[in-house]
Protein backbone atom coordinates (compact mmCIF):
# COMPACT_ATOMS: atom_id res chain seq x y z
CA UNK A 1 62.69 69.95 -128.30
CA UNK A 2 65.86 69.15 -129.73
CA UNK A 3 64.92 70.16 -133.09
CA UNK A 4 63.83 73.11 -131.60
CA UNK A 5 67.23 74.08 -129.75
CA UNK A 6 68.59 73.11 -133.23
CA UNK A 7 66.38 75.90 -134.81
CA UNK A 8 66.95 78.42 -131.86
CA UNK A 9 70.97 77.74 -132.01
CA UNK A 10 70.87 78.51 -135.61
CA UNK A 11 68.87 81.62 -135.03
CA UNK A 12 71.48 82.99 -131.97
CA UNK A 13 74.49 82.08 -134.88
CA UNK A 14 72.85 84.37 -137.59
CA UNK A 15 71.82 87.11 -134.99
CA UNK A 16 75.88 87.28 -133.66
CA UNK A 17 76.65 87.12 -137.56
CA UNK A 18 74.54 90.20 -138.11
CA UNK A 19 75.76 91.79 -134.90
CA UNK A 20 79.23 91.28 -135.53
CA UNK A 21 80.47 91.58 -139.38
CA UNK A 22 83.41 89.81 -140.89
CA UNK A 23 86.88 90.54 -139.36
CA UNK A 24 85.84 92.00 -136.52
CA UNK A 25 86.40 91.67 -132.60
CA UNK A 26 83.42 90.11 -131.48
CA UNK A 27 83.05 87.61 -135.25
CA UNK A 28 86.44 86.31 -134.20
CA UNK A 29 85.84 85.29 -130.22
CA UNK A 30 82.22 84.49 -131.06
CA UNK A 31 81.98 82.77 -134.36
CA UNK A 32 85.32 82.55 -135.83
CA UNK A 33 84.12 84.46 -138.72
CA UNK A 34 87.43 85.89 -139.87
CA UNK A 35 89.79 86.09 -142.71
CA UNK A 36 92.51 84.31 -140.86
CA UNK A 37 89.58 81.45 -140.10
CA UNK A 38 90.67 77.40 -140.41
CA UNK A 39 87.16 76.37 -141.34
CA UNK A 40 84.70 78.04 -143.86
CA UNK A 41 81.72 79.83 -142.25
CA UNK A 42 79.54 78.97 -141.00
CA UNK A 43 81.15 75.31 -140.43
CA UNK A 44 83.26 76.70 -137.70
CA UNK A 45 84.14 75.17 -134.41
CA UNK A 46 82.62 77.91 -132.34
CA UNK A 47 79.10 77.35 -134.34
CA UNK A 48 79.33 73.74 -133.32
CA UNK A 49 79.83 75.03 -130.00
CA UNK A 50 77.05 77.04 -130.01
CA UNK A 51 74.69 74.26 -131.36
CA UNK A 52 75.67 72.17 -129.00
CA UNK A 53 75.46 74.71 -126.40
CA UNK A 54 71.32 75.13 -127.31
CA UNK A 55 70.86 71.67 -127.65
CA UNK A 56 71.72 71.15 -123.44
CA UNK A 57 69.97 73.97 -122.95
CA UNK A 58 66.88 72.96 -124.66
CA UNK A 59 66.91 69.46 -122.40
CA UNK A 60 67.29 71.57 -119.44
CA UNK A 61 64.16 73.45 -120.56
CA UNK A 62 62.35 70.00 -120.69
CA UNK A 63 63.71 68.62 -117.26
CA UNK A 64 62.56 72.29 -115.56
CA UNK A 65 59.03 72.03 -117.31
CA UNK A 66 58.78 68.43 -115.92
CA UNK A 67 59.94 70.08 -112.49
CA UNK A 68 57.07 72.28 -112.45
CA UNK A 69 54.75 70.44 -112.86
CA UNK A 70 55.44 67.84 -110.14
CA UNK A 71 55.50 70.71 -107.78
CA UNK A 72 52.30 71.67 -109.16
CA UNK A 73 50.77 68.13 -108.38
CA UNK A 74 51.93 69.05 -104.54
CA UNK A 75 49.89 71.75 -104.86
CA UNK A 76 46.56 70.06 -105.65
CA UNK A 77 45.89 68.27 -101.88
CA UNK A 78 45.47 64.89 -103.87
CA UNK A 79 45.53 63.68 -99.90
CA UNK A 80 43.85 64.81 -96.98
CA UNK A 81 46.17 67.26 -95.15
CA UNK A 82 44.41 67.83 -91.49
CA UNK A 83 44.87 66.85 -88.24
CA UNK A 84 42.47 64.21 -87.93
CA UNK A 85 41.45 62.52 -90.67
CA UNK A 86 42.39 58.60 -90.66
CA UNK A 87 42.22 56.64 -93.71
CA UNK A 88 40.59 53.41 -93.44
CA UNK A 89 40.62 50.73 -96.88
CA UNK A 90 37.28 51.95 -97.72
CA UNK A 91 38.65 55.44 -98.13
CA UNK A 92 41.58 54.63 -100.16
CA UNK A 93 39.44 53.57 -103.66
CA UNK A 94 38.00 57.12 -103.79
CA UNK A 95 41.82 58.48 -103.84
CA UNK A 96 43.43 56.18 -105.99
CA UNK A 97 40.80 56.80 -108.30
CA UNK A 98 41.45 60.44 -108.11
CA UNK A 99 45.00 60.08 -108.84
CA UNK A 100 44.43 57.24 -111.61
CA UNK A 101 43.12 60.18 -113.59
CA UNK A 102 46.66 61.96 -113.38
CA UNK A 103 48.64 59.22 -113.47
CA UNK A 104 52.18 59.36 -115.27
CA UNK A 105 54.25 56.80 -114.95
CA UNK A 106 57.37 58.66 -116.30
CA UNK A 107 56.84 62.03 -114.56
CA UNK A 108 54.00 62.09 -112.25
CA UNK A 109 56.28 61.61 -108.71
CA UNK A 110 53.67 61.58 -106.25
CA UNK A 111 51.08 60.22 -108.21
CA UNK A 112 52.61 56.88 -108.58
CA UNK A 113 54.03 57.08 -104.81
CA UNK A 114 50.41 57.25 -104.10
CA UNK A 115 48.73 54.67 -106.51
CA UNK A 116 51.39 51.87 -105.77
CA UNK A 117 51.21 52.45 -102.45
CA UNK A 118 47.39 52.45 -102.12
CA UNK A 119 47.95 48.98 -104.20
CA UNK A 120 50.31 47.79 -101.97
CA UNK A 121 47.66 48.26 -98.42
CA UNK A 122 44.99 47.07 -100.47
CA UNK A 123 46.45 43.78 -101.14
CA UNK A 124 48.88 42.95 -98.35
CA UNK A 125 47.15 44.78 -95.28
CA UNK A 126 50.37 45.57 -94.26
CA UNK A 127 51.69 49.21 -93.04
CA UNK A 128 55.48 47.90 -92.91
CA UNK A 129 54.97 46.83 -96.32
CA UNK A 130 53.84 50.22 -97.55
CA UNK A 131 56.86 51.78 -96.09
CA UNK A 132 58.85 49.26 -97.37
CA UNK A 133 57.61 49.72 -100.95
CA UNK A 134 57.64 53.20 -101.35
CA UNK A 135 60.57 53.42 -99.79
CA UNK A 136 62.31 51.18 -102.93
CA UNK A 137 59.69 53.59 -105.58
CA UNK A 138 61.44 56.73 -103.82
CA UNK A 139 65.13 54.86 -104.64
CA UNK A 140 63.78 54.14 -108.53
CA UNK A 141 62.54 57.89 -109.05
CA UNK A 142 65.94 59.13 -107.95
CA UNK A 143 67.77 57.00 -110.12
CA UNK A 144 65.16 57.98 -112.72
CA UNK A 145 65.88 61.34 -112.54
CA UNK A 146 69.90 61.05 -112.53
CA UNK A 147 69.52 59.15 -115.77
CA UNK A 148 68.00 61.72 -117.58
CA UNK A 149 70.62 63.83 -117.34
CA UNK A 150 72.96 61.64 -118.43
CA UNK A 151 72.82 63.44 -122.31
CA UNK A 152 73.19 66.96 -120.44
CA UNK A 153 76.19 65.83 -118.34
CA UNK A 154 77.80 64.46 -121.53
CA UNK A 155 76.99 67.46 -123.65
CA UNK A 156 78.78 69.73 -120.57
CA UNK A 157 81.99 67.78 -121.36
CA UNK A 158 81.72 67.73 -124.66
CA UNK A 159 81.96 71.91 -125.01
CA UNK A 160 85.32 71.89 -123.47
CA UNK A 161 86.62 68.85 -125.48
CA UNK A 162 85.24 70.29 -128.91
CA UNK A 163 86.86 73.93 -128.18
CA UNK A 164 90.04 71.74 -126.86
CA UNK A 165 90.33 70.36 -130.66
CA UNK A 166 89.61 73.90 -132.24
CA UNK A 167 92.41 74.77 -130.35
CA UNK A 168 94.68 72.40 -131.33
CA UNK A 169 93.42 72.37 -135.20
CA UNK A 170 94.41 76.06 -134.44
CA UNK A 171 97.59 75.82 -133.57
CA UNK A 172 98.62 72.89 -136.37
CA UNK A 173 96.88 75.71 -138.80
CA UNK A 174 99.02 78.56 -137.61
CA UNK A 175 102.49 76.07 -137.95
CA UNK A 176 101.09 75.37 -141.52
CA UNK A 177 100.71 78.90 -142.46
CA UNK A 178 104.81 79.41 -142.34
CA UNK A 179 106.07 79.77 -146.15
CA UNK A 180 108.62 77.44 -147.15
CA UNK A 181 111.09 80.40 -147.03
CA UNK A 182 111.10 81.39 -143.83
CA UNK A 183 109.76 84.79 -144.28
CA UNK A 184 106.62 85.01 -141.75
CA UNK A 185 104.26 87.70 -140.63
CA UNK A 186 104.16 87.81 -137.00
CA UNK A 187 100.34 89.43 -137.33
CA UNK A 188 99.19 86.81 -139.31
CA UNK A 189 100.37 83.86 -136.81
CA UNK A 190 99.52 85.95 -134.04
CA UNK A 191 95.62 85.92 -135.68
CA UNK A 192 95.86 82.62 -136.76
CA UNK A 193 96.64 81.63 -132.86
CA UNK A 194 94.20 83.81 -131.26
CA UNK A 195 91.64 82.48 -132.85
CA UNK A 196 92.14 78.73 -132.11
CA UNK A 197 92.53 79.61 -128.46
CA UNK A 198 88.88 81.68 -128.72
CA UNK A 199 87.55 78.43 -129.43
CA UNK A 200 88.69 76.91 -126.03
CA UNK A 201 87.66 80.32 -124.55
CA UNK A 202 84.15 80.17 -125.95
CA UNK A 203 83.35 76.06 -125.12
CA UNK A 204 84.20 76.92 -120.92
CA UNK A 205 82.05 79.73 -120.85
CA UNK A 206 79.24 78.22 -122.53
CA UNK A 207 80.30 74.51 -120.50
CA UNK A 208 80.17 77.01 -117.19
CA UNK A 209 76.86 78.50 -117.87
CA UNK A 210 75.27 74.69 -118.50
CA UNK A 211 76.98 72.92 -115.78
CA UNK A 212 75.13 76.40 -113.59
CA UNK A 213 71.79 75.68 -115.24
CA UNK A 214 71.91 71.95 -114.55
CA UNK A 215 72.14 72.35 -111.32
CA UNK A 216 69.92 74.61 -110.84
CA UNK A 217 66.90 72.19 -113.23
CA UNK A 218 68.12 69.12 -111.42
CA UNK A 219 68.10 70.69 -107.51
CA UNK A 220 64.06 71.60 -108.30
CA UNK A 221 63.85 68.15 -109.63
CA UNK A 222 65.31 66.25 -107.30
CA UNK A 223 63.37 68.60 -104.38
CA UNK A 224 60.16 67.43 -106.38
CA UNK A 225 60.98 64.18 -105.60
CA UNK A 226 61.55 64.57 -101.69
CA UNK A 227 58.45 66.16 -101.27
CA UNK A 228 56.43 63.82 -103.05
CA UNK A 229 57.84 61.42 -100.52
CA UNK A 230 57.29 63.29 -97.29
CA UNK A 231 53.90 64.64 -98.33
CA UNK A 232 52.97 60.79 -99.38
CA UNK A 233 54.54 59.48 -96.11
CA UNK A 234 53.18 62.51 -93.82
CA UNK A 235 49.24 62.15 -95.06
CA UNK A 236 48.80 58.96 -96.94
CA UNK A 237 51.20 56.24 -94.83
CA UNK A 238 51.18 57.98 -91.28
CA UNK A 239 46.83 57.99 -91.58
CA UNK A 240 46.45 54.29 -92.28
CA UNK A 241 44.35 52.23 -90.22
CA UNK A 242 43.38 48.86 -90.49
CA UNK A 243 40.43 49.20 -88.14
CA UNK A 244 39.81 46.50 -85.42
CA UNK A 245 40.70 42.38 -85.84
């Protein structure tokens, strides 16, 4: 996927360098790609922004697809959801066997609620120690899930840093750019200055729409992971019965 987000990031750089030609309005706030330019093009800071822009993106894609389908495993009734059915041990092999067949440790949320805590009746007998396990498996998803968007959260605060240093780059450029004379053209600083603050401009819009999209991935995630606990809880713990001594 990153490679992919590479490829697509590459693909949005060329498609704004087609849209917008050398020198003009939308080249310099979008890609740098002007006369009065720091860096050679393409190697500019607001292509590195974009890049970097695509890669988040295309982990966000991967966390949403992984969000999906863990609401879709809600939706297959892996667990009896009526009134009155009890589970008794006898019942429980049929269902873990069920769920053995879509079992993912990494991503499968309710699945694995539901296999360890099958496991967990099976061999201890014990309905507090159900609880009490799945309970610590809910805790582990959670932090699971954080984790992985550790590399998104970084990648947010990178934007803002990397147009930070374009800016600054910019601004030692523009200084640089005063002859030894004196003599300066106020259009030409002007240019030179604008365009290192575009690349400060460019890294918090693109930083705002990822930190937005984050949120959004990781709010369906983390909801995935609720429900796989309440539906697990609600039709799988709440049913148990031991039967009589």
């Amino acid at each position: 996927m990153m490679f992919l987000a590479l490829g697509a990031g590459g693909v949005f750089i060329i498609v704004l360098s087609i849209i917008f030609p050398k020198d003009s309005y939308g080249a310099e706030i979008l890609t740098d790609h002007s006369r009065f330019s720091h860096f050679p093009y393409p190697l500019t800071v607001q292509n590195l922004e974009h890049l970097i822009f695509f890669i988040g993106l295309g982990e966000l894609f991967v966390r949403w697809r992984v969000a999906e389908r863990e609401h879709e495993l809600l939706g297959m009734h892996l667990l009896p959801e009526d009134q009155e059915t009890v589970l008794q041990p006898a019942d429980l092999g049929m269902i873990r066997r069920r769920v053995a067949l879509l079992l993912d440790r990494e991503h499968g949320f309710l699945t694995s609620l539901i296999d360890i805590s099958i496991l967990q009746f099976q061999s201890g007998r014990s309905i507090d120690q159900v609880v009490s396990v799945m309970n610590s498996s809910l805790e582990l998803i959670e932090h699971r899930v954080d984790l992985r968007y550790g590399l998104i959260r970084y990648l947010a605060w990178l934007l803002p840093t990397v147009g930070f240093i374009g800016t600054v780059i910019g601004l030692g450029g523009s200084l640089a750019l005063v002859p030894e004379s004196g003599d300066l053209s106020i259009y030409t600083i002007a240019h030179a200055l604008s365009l290192g603050f575009n690349c400060t401009l460019v890294a918090l819009m693109e930083s705002a729409m990822l930190v937005f999209v984050l949120y959004i991935a990781q709010e369906k995630e983390e909801s995935a992971v609720n429900l796989a606990g309440s539906y697990t809880l609600r039709n799988l713990v709440n049913r148990l019965y031991l039967g009589p001594a």
